[in-house]
PDB file of N, CA and C in Angstrom:
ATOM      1  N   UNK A   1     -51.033  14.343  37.653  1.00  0.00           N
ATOM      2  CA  UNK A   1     -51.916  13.240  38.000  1.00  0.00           C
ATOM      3  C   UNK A   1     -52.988  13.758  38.955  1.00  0.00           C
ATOM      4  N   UNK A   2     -54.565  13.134  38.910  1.00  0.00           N
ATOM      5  CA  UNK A   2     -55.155  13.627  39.864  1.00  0.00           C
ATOM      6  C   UNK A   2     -56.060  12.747  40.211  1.00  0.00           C
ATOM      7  N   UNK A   3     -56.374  12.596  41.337  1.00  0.00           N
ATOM      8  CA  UNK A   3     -56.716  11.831  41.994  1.00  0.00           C
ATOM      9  C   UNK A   3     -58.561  11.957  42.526  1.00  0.00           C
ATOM     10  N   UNK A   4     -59.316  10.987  42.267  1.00  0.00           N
ATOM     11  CA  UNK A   4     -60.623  11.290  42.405  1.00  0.00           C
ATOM     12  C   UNK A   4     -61.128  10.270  43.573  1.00  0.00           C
ATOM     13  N   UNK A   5     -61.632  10.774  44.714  1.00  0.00           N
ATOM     14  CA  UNK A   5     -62.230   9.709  45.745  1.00  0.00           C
ATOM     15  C   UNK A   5     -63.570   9.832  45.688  1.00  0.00           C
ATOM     16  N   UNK A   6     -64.591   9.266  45.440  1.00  0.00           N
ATOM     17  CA  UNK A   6     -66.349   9.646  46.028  1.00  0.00           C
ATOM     18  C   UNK A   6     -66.328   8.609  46.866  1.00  0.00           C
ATOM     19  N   UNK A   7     -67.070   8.938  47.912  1.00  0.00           N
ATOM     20  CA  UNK A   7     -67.800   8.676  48.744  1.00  0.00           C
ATOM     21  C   UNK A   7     -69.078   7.862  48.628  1.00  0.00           C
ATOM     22  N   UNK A   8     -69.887   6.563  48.529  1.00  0.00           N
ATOM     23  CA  UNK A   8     -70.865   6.388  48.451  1.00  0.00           C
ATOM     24  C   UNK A   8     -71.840   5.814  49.585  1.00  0.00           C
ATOM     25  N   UNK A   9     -72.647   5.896  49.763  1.00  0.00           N
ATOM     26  CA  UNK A   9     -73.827   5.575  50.885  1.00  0.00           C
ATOM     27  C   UNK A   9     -74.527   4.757  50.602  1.00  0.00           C
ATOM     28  N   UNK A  10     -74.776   3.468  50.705  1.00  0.00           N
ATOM     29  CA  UNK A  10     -76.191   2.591  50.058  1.00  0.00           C
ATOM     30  C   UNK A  10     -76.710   1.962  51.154  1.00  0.00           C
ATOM     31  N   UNK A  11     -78.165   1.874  50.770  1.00  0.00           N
ATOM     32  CA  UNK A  11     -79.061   1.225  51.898  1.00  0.00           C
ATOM     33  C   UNK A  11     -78.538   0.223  51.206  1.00  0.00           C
ATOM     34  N   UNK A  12     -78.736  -0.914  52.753  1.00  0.00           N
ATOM     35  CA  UNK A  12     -77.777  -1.881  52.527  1.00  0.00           C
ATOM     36  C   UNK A  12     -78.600  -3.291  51.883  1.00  0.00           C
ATOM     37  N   UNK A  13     -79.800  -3.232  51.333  1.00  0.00           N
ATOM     38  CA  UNK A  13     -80.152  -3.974  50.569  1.00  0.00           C
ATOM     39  C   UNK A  13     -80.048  -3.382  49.324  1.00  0.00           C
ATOM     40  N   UNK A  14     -79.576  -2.264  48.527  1.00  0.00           N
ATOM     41  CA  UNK A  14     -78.830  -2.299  47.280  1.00  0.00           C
ATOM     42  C   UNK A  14     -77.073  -2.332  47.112  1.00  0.00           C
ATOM     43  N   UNK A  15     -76.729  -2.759  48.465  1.00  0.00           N
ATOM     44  CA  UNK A  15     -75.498  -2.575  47.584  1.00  0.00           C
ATOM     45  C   UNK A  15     -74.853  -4.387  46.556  1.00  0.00           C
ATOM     46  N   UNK A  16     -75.507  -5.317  46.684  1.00  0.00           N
ATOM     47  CA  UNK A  16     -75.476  -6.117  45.887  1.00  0.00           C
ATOM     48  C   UNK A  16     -75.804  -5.402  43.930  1.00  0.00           C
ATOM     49  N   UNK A  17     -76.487  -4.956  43.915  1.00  0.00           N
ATOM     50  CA  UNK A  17     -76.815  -4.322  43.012  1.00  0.00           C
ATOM     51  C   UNK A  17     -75.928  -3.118  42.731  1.00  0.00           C
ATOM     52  N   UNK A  18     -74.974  -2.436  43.698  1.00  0.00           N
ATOM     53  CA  UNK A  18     -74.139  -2.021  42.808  1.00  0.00           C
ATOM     54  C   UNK A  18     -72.907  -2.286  42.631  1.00  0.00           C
ATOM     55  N   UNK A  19     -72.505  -3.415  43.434  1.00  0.00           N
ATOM     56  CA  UNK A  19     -71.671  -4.112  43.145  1.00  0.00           C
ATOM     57  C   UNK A  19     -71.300  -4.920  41.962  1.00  0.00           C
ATOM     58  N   UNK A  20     -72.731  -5.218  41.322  1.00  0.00           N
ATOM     59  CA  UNK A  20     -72.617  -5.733  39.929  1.00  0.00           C
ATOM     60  C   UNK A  20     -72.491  -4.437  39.199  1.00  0.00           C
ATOM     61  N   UNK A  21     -72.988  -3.645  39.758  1.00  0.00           N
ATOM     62  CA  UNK A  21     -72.834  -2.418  38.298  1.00  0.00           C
ATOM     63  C   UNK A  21     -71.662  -1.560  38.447  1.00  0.00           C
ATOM     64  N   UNK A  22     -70.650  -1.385  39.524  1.00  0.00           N
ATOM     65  CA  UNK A  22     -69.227  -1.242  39.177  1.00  0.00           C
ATOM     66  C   UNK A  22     -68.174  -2.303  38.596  1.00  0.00           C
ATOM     67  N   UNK A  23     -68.786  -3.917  38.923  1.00  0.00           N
ATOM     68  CA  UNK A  23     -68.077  -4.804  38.090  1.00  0.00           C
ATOM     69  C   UNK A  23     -68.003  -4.561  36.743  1.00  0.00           C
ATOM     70  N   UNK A  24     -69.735  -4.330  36.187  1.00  0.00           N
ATOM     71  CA  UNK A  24     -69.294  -4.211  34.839  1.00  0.00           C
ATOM     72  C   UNK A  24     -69.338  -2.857  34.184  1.00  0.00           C
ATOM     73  N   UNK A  25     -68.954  -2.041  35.340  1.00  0.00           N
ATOM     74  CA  UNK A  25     -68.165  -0.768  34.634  1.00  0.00           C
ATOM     75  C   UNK A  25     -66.978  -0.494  34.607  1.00  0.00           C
ATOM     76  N   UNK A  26     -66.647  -0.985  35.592  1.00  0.00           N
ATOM     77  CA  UNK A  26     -64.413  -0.477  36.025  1.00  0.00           C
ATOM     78  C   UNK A  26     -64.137  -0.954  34.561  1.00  0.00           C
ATOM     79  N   UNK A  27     -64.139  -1.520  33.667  1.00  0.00           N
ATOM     80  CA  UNK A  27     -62.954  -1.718  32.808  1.00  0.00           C
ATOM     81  C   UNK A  27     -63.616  -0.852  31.506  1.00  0.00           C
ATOM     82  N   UNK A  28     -64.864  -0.282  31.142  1.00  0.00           N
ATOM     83  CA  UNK A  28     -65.483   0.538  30.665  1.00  0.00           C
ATOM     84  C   UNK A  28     -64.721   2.632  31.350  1.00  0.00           C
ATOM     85  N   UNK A  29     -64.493   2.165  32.499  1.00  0.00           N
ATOM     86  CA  UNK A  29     -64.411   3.628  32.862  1.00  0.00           C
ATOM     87  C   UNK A  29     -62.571   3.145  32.710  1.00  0.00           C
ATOM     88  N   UNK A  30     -61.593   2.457  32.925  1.00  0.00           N
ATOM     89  CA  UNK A  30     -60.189   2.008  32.657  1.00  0.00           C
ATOM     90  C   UNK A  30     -60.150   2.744  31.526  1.00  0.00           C
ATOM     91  N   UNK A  31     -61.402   2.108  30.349  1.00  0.00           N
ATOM     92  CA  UNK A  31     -60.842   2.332  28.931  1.00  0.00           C
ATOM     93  C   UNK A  31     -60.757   4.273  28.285  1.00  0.00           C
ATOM     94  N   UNK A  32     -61.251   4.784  29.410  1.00  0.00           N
ATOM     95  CA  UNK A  32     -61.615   6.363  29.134  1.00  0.00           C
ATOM     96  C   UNK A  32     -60.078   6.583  29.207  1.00  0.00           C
ATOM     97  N   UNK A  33     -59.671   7.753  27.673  1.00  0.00           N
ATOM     98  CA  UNK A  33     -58.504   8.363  27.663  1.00  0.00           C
ATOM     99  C   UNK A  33     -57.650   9.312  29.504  1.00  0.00           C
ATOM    100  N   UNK A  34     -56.875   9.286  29.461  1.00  0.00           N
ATOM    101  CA  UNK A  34     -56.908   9.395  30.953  1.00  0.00           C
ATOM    102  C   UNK A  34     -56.618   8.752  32.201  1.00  0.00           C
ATOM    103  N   UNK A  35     -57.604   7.828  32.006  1.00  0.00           N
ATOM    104  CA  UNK A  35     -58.140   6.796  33.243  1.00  0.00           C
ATOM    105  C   UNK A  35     -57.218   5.300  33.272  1.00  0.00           C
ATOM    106  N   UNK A  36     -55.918   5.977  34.601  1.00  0.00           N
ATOM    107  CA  UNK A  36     -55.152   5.127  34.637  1.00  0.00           C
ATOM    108  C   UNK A  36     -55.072   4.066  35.755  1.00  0.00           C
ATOM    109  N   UNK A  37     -55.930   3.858  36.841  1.00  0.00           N
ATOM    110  CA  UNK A  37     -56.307   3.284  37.666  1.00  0.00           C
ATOM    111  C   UNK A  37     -57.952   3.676  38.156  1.00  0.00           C
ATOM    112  N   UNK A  38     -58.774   2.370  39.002  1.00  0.00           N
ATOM    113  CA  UNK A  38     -60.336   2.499  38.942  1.00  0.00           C
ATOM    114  C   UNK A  38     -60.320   1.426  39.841  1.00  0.00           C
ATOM    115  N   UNK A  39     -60.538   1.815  41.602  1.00  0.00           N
ATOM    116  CA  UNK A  39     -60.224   0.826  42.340  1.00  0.00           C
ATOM    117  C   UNK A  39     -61.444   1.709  43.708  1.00  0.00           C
ATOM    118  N   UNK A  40     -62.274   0.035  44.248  1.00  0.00           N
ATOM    119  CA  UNK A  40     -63.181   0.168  45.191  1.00  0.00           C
ATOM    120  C   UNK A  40     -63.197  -0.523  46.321  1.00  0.00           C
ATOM    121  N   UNK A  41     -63.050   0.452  47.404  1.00  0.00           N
ATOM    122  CA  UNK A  41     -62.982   0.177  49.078  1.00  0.00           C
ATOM    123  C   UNK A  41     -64.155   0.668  49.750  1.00  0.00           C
ATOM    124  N   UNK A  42     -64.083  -0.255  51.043  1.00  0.00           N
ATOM    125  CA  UNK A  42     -65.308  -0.672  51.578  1.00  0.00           C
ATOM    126  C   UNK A  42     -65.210  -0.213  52.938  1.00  0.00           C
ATOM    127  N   UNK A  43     -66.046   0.453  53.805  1.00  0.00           N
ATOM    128  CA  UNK A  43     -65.389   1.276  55.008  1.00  0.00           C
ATOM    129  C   UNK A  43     -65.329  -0.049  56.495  1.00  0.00           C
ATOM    130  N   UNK A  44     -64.343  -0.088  56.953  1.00  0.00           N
ATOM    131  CA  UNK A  44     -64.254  -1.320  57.562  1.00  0.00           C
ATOM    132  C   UNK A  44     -65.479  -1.496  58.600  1.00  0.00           C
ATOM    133  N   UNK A  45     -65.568  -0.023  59.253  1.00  0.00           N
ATOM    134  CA  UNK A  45     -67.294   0.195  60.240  1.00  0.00           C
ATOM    135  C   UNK A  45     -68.205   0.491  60.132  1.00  0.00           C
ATOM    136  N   UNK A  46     -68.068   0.054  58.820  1.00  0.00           N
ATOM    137  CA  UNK A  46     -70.513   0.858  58.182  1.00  0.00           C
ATOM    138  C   UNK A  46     -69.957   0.196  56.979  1.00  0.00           C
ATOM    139  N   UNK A  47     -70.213  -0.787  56.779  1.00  0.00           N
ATOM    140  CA  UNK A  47     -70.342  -1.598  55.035  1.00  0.00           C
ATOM    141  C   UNK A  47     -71.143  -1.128  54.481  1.00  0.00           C
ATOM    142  N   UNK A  48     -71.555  -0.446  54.810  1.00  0.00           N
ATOM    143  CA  UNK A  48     -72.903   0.402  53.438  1.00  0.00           C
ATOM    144  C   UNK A  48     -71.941   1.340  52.813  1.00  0.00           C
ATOM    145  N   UNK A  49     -71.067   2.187  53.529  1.00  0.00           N
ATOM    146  CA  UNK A  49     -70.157   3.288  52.713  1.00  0.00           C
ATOM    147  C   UNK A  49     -68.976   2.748  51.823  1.00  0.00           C
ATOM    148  N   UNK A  50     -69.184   3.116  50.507  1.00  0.00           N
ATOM    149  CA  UNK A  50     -67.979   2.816  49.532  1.00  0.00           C
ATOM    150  C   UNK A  50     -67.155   3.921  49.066  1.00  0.00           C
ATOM    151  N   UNK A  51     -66.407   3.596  48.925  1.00  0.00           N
ATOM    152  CA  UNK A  51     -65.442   4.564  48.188  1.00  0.00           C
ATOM    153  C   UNK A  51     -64.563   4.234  46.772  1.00  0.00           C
ATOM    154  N   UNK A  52     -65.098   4.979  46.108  1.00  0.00           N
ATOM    155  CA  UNK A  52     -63.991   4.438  44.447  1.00  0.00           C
ATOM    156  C   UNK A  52     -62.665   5.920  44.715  1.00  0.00           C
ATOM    157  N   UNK A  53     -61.880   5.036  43.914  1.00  0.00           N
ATOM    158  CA  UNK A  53     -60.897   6.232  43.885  1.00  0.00           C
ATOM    159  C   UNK A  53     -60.256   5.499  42.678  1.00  0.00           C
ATOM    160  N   UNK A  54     -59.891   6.776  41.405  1.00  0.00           N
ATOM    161  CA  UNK A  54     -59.547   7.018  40.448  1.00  0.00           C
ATOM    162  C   UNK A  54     -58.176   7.592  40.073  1.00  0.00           C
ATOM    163  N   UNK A  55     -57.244   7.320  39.163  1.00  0.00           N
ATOM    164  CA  UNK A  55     -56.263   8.154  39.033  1.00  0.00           C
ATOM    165  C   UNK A  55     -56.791   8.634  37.258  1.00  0.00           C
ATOM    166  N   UNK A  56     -56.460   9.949  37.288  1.00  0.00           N
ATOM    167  CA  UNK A  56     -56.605  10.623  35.902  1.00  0.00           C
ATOM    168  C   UNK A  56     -54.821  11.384  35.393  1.00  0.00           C
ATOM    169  N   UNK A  57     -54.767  11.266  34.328  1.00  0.00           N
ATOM    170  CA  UNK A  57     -53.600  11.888  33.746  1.00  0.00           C
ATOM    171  C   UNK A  57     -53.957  13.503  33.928  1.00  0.00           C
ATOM    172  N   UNK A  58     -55.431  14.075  33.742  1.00  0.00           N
ATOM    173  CA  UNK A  58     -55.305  15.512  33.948  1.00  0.00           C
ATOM    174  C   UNK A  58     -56.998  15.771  34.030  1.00  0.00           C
ATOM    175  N   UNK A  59     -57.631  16.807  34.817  1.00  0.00           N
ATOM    176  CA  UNK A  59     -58.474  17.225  34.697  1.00  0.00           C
ATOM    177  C   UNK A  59     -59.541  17.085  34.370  1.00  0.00           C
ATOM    178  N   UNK A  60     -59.291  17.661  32.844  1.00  0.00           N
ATOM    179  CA  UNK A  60     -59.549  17.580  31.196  1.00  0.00           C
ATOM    180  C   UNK A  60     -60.225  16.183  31.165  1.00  0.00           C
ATOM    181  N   UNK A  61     -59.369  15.026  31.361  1.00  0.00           N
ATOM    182  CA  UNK A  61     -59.928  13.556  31.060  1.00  0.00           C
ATOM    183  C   UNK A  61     -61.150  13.225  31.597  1.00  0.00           C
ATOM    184  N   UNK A  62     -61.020  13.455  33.170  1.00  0.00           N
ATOM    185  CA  UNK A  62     -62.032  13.403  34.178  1.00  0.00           C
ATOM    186  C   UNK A  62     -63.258  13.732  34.079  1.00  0.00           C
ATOM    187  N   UNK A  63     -62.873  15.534  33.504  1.00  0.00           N
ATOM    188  CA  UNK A  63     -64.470  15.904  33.047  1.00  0.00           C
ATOM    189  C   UNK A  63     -64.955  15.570  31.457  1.00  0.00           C
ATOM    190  N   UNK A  64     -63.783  14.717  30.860  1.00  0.00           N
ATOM    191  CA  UNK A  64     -64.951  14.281  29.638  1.00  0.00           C
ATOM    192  C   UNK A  64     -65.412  12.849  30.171  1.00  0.00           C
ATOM    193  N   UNK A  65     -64.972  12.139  30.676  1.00  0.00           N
ATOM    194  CA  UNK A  65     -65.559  10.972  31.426  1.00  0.00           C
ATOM    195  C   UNK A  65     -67.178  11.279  32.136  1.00  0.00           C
ATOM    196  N   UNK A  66     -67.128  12.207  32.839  1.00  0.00           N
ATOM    197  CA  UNK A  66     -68.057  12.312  33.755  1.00  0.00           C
ATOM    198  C   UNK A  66     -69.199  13.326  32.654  1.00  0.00           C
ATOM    199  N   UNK A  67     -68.574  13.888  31.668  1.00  0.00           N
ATOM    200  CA  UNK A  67     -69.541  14.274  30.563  1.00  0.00           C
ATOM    201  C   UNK A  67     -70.312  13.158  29.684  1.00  0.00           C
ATOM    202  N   UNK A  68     -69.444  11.905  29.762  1.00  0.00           N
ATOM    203  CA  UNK A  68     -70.198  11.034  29.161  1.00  0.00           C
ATOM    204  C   UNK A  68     -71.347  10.724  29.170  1.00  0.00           C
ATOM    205  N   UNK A  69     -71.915  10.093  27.965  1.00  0.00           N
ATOM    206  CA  UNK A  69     -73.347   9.473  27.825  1.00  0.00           C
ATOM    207  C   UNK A  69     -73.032   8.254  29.158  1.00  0.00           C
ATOM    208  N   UNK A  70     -72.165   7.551  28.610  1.00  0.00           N
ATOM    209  CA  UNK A  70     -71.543   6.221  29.652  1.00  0.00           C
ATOM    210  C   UNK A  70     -72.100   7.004  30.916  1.00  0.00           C
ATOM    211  N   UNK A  71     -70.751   8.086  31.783  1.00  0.00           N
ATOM    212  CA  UNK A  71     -70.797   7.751  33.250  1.00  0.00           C
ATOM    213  C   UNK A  71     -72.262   8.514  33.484  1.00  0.00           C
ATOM    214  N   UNK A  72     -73.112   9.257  32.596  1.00  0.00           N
ATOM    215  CA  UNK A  72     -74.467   9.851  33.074  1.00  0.00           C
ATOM    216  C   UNK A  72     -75.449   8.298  33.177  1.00  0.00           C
ATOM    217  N   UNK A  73     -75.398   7.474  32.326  1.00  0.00           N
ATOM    218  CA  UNK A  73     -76.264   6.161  32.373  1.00  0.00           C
ATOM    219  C   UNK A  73     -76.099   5.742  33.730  1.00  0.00           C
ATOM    220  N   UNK A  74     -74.733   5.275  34.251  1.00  0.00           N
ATOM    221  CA  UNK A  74     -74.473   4.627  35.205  1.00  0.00           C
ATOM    222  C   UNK A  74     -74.664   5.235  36.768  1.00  0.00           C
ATOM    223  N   UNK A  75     -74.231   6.670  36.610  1.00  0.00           N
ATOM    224  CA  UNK A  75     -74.767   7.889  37.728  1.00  0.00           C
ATOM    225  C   UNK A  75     -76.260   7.500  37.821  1.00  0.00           C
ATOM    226  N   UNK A  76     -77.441   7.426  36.785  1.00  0.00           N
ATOM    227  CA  UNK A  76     -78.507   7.606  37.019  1.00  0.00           C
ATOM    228  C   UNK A  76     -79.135   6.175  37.947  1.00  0.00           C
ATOM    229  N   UNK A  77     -78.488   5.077  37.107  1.00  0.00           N
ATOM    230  CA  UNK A  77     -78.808   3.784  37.896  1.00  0.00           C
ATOM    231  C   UNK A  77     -78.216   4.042  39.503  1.00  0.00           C
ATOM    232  N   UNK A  78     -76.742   3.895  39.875  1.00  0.00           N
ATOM    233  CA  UNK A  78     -76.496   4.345  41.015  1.00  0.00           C
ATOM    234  C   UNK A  78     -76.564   4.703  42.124  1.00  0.00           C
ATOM    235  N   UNK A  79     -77.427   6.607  41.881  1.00  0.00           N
ATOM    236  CA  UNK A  79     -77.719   7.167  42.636  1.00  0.00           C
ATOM    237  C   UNK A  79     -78.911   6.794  43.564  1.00  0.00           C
ATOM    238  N   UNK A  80     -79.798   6.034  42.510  1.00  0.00           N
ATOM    239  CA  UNK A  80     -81.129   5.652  43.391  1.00  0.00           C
ATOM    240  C   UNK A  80     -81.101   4.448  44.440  1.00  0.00           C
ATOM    241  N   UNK A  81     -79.648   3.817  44.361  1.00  0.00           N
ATOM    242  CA  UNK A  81     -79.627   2.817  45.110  1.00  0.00           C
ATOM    243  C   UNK A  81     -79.029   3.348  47.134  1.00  0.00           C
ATOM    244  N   UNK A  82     -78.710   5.324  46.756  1.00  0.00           N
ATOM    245  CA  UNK A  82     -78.057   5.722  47.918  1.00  0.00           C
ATOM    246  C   UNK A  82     -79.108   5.773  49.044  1.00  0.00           C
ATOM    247  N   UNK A  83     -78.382   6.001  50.052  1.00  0.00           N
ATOM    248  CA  UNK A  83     -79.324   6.134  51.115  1.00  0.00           C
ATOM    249  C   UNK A  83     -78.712   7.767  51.897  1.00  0.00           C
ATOM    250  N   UNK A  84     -77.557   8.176  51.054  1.00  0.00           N
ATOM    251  CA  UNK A  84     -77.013   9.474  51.618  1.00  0.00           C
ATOM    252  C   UNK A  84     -77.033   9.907  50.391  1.00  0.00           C
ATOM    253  N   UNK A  85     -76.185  11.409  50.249  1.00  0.00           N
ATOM    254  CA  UNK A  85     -76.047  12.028  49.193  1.00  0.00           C
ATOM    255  C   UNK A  85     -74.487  11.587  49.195  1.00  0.00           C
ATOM    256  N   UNK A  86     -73.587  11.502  47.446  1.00  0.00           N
ATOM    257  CA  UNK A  86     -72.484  10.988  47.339  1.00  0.00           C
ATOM    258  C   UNK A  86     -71.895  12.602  47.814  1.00  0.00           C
ATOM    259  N   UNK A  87     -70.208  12.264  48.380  1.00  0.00           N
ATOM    260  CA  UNK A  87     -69.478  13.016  48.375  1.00  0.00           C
ATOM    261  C   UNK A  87     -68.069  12.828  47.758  1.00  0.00           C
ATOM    262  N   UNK A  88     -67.501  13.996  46.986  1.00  0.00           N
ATOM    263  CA  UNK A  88     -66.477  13.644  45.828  1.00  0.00           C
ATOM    264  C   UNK A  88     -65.443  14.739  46.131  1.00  0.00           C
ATOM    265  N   UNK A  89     -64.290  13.974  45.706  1.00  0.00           N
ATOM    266  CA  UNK A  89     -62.856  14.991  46.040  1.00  0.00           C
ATOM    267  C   UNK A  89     -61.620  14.807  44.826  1.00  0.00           C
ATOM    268  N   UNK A  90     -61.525  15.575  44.397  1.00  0.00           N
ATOM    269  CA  UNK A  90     -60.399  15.984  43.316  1.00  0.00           C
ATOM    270  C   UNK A  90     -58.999  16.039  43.979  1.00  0.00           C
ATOM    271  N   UNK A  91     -58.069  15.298  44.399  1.00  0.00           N
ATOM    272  CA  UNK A  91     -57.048  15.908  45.187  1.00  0.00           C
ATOM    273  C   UNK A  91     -55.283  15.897  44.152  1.00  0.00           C
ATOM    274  N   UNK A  92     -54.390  16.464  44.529  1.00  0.00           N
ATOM    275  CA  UNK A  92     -53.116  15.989  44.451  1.00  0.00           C
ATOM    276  C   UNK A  92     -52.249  15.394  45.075  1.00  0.00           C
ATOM    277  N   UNK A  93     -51.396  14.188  44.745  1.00  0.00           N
ATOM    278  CA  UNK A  93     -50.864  13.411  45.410  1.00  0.00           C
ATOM    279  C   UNK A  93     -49.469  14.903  46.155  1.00  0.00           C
ATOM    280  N   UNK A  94     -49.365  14.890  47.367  1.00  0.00           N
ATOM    281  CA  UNK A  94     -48.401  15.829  48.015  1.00  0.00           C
ATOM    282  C   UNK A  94     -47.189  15.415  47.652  1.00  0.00           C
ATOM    283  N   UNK A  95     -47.289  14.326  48.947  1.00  0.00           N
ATOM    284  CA  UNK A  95     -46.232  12.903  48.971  1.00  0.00           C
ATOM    285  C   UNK A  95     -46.289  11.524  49.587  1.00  0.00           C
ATOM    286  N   UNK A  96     -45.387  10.610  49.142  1.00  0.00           N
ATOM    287  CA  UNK A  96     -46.160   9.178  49.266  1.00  0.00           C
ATOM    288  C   UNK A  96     -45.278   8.702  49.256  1.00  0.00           C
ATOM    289  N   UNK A  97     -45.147   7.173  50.078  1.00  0.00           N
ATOM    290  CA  UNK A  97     -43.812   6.458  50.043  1.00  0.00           C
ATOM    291  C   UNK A  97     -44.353   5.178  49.019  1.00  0.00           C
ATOM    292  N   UNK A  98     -45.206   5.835  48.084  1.00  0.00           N
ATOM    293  CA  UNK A  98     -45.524   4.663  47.274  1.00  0.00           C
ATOM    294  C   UNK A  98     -45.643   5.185  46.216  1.00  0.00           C
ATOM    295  N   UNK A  99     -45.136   4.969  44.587  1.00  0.00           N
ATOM    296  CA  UNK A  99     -44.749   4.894  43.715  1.00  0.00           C
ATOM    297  C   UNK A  99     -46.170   5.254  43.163  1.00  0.00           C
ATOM    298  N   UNK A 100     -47.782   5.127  43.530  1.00  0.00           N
ATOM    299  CA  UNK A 100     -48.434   4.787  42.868  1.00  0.00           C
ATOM    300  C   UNK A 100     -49.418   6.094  43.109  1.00  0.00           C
TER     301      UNK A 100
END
């Protein structure tokens, strides 16, 4: 299993705008082979910074997702709404007292 966090930055008059455009992507990026969870948090002391975090069955899935026509459309809308550059992390779960 692997685990994907980015980081996002938005001036804070777009993040309405991408709030609609992860609504109507999470169940578009769900449906990617792979893609077994697609869940977005909000940093409790700078509401401009978001964070998605992803679970993938392997690798492999991740980078055909992010090869997509799909996640390149949605990257391109996105990015212009940042006010930082995104930062992204591939990790493995170590250990966890949670099942998930």
């Amino acid at each position: 299993m692997l685990i994907r966090i980015v980081k996002l930055t938005f001036k804070p008059e777009n993040i309405p705008s991408f709030e609609q455009i992860f609504d109507e992507s999470k169940n578009r990026i769900l449906a990617f082979e792979g893609c077994n969870r697609v869940d977005l948090y909000r940093d409790i002391d700078n509401p401009n910074i978001f964070f998605t975090y992803s679970l993938w069955e392997k690798e492999g899935d991740l980078e055909n997702y992010r090869n997509s026509d799909f996640f390149k459309e949605v990257w391109a809308h996105t990015k212009k709404l940042f006010s930082d550059r995104a930062e992204a992390w591939s990790v493995n779960k170590v250990q966890s007292t949670n099942p998930y």
